[in-house]
Protein backbone atom coordinates (compact mmCIF):
# COMPACT_ATOMS: atom_id res chain seq x y z
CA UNK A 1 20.51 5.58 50.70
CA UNK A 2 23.21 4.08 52.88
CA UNK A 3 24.96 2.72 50.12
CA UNK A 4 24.68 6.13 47.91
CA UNK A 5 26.10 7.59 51.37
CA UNK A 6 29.28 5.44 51.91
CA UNK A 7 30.04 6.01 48.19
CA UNK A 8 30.14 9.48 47.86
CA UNK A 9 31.99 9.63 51.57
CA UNK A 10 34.94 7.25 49.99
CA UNK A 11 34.43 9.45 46.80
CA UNK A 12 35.15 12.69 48.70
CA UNK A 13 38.21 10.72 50.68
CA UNK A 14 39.70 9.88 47.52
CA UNK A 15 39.55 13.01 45.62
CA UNK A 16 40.67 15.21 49.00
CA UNK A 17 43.78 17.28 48.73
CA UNK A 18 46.46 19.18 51.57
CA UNK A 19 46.44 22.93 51.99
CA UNK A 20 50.44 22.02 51.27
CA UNK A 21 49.57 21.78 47.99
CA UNK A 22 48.67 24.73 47.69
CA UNK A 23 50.64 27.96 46.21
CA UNK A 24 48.96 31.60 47.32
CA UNK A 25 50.41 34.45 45.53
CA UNK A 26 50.07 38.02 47.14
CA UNK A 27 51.02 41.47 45.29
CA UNK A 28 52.84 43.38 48.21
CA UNK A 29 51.36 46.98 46.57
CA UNK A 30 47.77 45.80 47.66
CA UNK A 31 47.06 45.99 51.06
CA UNK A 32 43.94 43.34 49.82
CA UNK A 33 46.15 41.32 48.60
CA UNK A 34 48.21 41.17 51.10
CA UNK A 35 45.32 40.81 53.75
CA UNK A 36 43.19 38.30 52.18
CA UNK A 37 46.24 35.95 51.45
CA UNK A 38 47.40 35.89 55.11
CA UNK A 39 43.85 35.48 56.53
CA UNK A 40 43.08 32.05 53.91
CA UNK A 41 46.90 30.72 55.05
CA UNK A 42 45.75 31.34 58.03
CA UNK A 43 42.70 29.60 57.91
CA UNK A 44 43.76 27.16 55.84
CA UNK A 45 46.93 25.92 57.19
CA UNK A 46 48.66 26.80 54.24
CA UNK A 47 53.04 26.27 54.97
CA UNK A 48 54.31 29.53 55.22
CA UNK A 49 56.99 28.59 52.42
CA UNK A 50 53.94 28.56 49.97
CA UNK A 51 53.90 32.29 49.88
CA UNK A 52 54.97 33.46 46.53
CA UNK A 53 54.74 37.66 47.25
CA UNK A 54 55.00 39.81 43.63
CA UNK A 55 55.76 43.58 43.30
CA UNK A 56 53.63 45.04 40.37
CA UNK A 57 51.25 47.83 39.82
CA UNK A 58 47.89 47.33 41.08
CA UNK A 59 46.15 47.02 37.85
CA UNK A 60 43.32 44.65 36.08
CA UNK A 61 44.70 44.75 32.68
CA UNK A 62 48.32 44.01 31.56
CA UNK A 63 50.30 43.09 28.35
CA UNK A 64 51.37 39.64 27.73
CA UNK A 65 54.78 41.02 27.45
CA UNK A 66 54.34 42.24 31.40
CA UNK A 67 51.82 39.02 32.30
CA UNK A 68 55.34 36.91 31.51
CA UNK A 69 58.01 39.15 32.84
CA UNK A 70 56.43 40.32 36.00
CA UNK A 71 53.81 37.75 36.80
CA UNK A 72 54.54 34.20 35.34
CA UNK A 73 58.31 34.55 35.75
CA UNK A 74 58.43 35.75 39.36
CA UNK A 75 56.04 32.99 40.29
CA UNK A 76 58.18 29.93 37.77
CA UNK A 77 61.22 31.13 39.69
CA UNK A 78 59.41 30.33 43.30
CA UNK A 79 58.29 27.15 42.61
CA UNK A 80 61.62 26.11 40.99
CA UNK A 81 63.96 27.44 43.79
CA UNK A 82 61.57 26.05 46.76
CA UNK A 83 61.74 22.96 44.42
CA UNK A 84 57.37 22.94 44.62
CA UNK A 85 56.31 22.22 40.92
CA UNK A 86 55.39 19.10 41.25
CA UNK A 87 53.94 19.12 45.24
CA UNK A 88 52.14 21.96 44.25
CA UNK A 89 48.54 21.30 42.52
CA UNK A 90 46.56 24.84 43.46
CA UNK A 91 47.85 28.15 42.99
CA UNK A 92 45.62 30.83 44.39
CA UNK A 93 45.59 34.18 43.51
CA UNK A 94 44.32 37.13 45.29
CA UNK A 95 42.55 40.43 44.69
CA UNK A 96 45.06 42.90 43.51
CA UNK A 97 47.44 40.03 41.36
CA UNK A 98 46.66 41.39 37.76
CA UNK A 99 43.52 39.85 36.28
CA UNK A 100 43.23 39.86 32.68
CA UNK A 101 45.67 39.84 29.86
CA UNK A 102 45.41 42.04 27.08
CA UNK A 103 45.03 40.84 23.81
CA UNK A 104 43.39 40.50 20.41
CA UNK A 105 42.20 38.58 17.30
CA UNK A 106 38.84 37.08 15.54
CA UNK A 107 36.95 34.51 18.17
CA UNK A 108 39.15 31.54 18.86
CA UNK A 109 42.26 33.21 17.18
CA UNK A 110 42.30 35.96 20.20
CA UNK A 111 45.43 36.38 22.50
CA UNK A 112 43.48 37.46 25.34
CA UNK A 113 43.32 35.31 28.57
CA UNK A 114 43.15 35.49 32.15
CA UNK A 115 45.61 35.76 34.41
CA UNK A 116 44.72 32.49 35.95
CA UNK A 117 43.77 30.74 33.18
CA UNK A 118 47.42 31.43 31.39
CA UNK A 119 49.26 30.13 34.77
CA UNK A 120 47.23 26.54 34.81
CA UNK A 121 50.15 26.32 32.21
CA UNK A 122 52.80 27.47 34.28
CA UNK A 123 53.61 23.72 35.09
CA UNK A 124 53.99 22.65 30.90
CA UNK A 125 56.25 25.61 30.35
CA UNK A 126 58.65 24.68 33.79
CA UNK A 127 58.51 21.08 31.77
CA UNK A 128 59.47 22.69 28.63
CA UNK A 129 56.66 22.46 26.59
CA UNK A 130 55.86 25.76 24.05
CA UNK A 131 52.46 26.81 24.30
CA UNK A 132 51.26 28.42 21.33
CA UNK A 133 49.55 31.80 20.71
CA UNK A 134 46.48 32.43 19.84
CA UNK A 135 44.24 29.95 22.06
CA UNK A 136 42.93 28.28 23.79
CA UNK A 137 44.84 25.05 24.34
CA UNK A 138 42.82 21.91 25.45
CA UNK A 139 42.41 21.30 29.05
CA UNK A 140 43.68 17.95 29.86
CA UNK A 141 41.55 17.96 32.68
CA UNK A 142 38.26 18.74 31.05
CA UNK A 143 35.47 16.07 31.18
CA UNK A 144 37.95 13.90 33.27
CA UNK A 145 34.90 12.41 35.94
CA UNK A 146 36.89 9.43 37.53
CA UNK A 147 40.71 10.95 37.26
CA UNK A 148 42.39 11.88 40.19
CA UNK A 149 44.48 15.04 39.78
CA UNK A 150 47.98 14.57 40.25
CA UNK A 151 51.57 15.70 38.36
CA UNK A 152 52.45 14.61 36.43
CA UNK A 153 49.16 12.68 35.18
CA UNK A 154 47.44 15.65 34.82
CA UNK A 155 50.06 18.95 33.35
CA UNK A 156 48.58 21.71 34.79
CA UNK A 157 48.07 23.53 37.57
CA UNK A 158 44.61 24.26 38.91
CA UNK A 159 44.16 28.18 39.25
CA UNK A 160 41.75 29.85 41.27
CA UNK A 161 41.45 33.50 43.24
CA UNK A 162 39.88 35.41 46.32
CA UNK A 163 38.31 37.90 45.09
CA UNK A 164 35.54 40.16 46.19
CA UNK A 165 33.71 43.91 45.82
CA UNK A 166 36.09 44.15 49.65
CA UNK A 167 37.57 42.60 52.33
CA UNK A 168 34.18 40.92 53.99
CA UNK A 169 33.22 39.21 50.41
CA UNK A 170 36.71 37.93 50.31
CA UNK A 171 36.89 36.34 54.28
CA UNK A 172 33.34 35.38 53.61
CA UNK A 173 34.67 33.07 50.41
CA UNK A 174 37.65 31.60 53.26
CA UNK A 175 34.60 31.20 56.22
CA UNK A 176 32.08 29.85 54.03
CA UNK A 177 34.66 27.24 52.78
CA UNK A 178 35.21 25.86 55.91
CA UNK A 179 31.63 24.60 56.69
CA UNK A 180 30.13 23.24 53.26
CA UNK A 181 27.81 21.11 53.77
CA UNK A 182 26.11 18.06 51.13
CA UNK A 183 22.78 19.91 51.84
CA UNK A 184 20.70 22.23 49.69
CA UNK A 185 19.25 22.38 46.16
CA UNK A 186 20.80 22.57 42.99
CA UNK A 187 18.92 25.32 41.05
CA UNK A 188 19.38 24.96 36.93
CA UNK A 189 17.58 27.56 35.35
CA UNK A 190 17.02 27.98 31.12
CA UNK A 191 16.53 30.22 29.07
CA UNK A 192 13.14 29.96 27.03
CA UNK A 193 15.07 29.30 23.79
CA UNK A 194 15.99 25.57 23.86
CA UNK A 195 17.46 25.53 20.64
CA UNK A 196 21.25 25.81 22.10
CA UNK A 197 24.02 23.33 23.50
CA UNK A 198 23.94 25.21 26.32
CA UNK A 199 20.40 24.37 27.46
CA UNK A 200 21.20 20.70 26.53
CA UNK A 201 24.02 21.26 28.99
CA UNK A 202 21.66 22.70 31.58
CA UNK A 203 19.33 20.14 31.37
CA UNK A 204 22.33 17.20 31.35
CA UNK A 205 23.21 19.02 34.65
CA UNK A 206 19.76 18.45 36.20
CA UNK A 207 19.33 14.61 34.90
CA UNK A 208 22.81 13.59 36.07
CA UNK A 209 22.05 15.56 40.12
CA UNK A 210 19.36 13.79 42.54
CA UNK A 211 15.68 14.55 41.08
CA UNK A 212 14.81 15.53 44.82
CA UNK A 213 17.32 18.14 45.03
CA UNK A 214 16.75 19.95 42.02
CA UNK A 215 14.81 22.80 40.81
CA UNK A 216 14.54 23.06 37.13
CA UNK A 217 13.11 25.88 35.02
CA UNK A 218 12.86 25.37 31.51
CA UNK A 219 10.18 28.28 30.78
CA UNK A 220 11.01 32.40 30.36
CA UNK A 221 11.09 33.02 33.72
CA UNK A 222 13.93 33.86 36.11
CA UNK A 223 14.20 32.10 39.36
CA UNK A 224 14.31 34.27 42.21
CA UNK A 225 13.99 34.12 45.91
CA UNK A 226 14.88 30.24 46.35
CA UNK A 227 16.08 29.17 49.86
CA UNK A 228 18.76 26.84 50.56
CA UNK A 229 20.73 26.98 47.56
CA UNK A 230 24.17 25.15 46.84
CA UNK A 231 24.56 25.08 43.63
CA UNK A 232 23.58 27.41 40.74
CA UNK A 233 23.51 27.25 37.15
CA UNK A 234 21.68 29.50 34.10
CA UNK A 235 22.53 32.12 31.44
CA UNK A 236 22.87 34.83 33.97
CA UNK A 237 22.39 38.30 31.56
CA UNK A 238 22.59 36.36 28.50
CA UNK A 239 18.74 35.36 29.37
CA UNK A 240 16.79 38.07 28.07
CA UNK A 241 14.76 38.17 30.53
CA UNK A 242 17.60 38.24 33.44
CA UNK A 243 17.65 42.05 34.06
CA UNK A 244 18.28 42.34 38.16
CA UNK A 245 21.63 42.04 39.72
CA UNK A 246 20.74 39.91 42.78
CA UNK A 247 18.50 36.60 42.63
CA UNK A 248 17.81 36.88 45.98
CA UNK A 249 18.77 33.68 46.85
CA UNK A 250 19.64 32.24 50.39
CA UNK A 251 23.03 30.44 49.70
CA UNK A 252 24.15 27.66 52.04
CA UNK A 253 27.47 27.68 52.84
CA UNK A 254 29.59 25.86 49.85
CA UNK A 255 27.48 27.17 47.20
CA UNK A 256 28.57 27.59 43.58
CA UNK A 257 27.41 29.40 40.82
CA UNK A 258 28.42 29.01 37.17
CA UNK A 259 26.25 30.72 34.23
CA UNK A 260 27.04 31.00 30.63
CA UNK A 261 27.96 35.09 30.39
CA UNK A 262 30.97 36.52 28.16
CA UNK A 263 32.05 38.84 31.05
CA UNK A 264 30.98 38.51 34.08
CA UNK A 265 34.33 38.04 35.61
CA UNK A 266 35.61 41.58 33.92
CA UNK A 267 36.93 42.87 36.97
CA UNK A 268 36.06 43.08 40.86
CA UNK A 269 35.30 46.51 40.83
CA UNK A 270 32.07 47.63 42.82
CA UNK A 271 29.75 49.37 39.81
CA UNK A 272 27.50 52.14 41.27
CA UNK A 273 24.68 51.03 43.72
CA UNK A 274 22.08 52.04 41.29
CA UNK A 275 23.98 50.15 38.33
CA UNK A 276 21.36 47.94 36.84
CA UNK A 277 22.20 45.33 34.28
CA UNK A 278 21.79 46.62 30.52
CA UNK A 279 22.14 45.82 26.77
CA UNK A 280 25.00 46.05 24.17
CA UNK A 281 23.28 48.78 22.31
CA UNK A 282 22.91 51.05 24.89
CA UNK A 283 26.00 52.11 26.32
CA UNK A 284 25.15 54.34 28.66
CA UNK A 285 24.15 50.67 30.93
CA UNK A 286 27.63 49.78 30.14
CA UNK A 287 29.78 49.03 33.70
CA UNK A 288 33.87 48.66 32.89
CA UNK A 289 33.16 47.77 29.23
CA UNK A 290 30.05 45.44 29.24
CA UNK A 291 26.43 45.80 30.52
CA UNK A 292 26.15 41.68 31.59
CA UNK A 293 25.77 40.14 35.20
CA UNK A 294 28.75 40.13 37.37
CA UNK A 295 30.42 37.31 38.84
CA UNK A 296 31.37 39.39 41.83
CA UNK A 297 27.43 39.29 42.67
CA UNK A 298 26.77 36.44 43.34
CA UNK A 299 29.97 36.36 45.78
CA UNK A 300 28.50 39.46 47.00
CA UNK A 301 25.16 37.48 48.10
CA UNK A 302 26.49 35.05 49.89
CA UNK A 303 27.49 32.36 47.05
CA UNK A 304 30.64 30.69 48.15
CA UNK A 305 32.33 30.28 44.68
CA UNK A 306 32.05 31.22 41.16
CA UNK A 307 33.14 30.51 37.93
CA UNK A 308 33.45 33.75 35.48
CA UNK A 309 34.67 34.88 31.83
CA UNK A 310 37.25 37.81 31.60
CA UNK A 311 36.67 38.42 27.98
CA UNK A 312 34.20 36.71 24.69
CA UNK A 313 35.09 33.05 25.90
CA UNK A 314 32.00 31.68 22.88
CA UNK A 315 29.39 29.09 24.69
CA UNK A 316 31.92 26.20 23.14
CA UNK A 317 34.39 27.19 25.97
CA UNK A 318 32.27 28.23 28.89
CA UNK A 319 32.29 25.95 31.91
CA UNK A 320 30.16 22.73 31.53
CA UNK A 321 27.59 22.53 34.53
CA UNK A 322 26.78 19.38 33.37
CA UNK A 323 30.40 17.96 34.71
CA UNK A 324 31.21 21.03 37.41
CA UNK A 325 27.91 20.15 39.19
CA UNK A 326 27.59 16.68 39.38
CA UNK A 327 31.33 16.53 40.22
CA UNK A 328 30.54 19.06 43.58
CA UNK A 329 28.15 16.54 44.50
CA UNK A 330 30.20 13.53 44.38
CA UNK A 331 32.27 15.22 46.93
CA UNK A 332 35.49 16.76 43.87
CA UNK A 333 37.22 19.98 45.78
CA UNK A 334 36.01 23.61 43.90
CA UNK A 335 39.15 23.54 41.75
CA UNK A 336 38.86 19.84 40.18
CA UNK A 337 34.63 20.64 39.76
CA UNK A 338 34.97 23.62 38.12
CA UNK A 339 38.23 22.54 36.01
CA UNK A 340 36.58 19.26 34.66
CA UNK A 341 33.94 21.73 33.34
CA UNK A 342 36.50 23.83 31.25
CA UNK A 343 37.11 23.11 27.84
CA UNK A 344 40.40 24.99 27.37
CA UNK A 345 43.39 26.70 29.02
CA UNK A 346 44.91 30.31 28.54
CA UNK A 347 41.67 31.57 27.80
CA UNK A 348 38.76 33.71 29.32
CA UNK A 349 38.04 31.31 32.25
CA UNK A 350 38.10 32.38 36.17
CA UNK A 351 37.61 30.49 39.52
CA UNK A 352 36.42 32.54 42.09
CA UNK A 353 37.03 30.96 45.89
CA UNK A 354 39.07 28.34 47.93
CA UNK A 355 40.49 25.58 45.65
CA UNK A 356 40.10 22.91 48.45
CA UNK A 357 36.26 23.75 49.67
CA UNK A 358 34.49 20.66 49.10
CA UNK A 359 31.19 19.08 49.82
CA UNK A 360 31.31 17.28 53.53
């Protein structure tokens, strides 16, 4: 135990970034934007000349002819004059920066894409490279377990965002940061059908994480009501028999949560309080587009991060919690966990919480 111990603590020293590597990018027309990037810089320690503020409308959807204009350009232009594209590793993003990109096309030919997930490749463009349309491109991160992330090793940056229903799910994401913890269980729930990769995922997460520490369901049932969580992993709505909003969970401080649900991270909009998770063929269950689970959630209940899907990313390109999980054990920051889980880049993909929150 002492030796497990002094591993993972020279682990965690090795893998530990600086909040001056860190970009935070505001929208001046949201007052939540504007409010939840001065209170994490605050927190954090974040150099006041790693503000990048934008001026656009306060909206979740965009064109890609506005997402590069308005967003992408404003933000290239920062990092070049300030002469920070290669210091900087993390760019955060805050609630009210535009969230998803509008698009189309047949499964992996769609244009579609997160904000975030399109300006990881902010740092190959500044370099020159041309990123094709449709996507996704491959993640030269993904399934890296013993690379450190550095420039210009690794060409991309690492995007994540505070985001919340308000302002107390947002500072709760900063707080909770702050005092993670290497305590807790790692819950890895299945769905009954164990046909799929993604239950062969699941169960890869639960073999590679300390037996003692792990609860693992493999039957129809929905885990509910566990204590002590810090770390969280099923087919949120996608289980058919997932049909309540809240697990009920207590959620230590530097939890994560990562299921396997096409939009969960749709937008950060509160639904109705007596919304209630549907189906596709009834739309009157539908909230902003889609009756699945919401990312926002499990934010909501205390979780401290989240990974989410803005749009149809397929299972083939949802995060892996058999590498995001074992990685937030061995002591990885939330940004290099969840990004070593992510198959590919401009694409569906979002990180909800503080890049740097790690396991202590």
């Amino acid at each position: 135990m002492i030796l497990a111990f002094c591993t993972l603590s020279a682990s965690a020293a090795a893998w530990a970034q600086t909040p001056a590597q860190v970009l935070v990018v505001t929208n001046k027309r949201s007052a939540n934007s504007v409010a939840i990037g001065q209170y994490y810089m605050s927190k954090r320690s974040i150099p006041a000349g790693n503000l990048c503020i934008i001026d656009v409308p306060v909206l979740d959807d965009i064109s890609r002819a506005f997402y590069e204009s308005d967003v992408e350009a404003p933000i290239r232009k920062f990092l070049e004059r300030n002469k920070l594209t290669e210091s900087i590793l993390y760019i955060v993003t805050t609630q009210g920066v535009p969230l998803r990109v509008a698009g189309g096309g047949d499964k992996y030919l769609d244009t579609s894409a997160s904000v975030d997930s399109e300006l990881t490749l902010l740092y190959q463009k500044i370099h020159g490279t041309t990123i094709p349309l449709p996507g996704p491109i491959t993640n030269p991160f993904f399934q890296k377990r013993d690379a450190p992330f550095r420039h210009p090793q690794i060409p991309m940056y690492m995007v994540t965002r505070l985001a919340g229903y308000d302002m107390n799910d947002m500072r709760g994401l900063v707080d909770r940061a702050l005092v993670a913890r290497n305590i807790g269980k790692f819950v890895i729930d299945l769905r009954a059908d164990d046909s799929t990769p993604g239950n062969g995922w699941l169960r890869a997460a639960a073999f590679l994480l300390p037996k003692q520490r792990v609860i693992l369901d493999e039957t129809a049932k929905v885990l509910t009501g566990i204590q002590d969580v810090i770390g969280y992993a099923s087919w949120g709505s996608n289980d058919h028999d997932h049909r309540q909003r809240f697990l009920n969970f207590h959620w230590l401080p530097g939890a994560i949560a990562t299921e396997y649900v096409s939009t969960d991270g749709r937008t950060f909009k509160r639904p109705p309080d007596q919304w209630k998770i549907g189906t596709w063929a009834e739309k009157s269950t539908w909230f902003f587009e889609s009756p699945q689970s919401m990312t926002a959630d499990y934010i909501h209940e205390g979780a401290s991060a989240a990974t989410g899907q803005v749009y149809e990313p397929y299972l083939a390109f949802c995060p892996r919690p058999d590498f995001v999980l074992p990685a937030w054990l061995e002591g990885r920051n939330l940004a290099e966990s969840s990004y070593m889980g992510i198959p590919g880049l401009s694409w569906m993909n979002v990180v909800i919480g503080d890049p740097l929150m790690r396991l202590q």
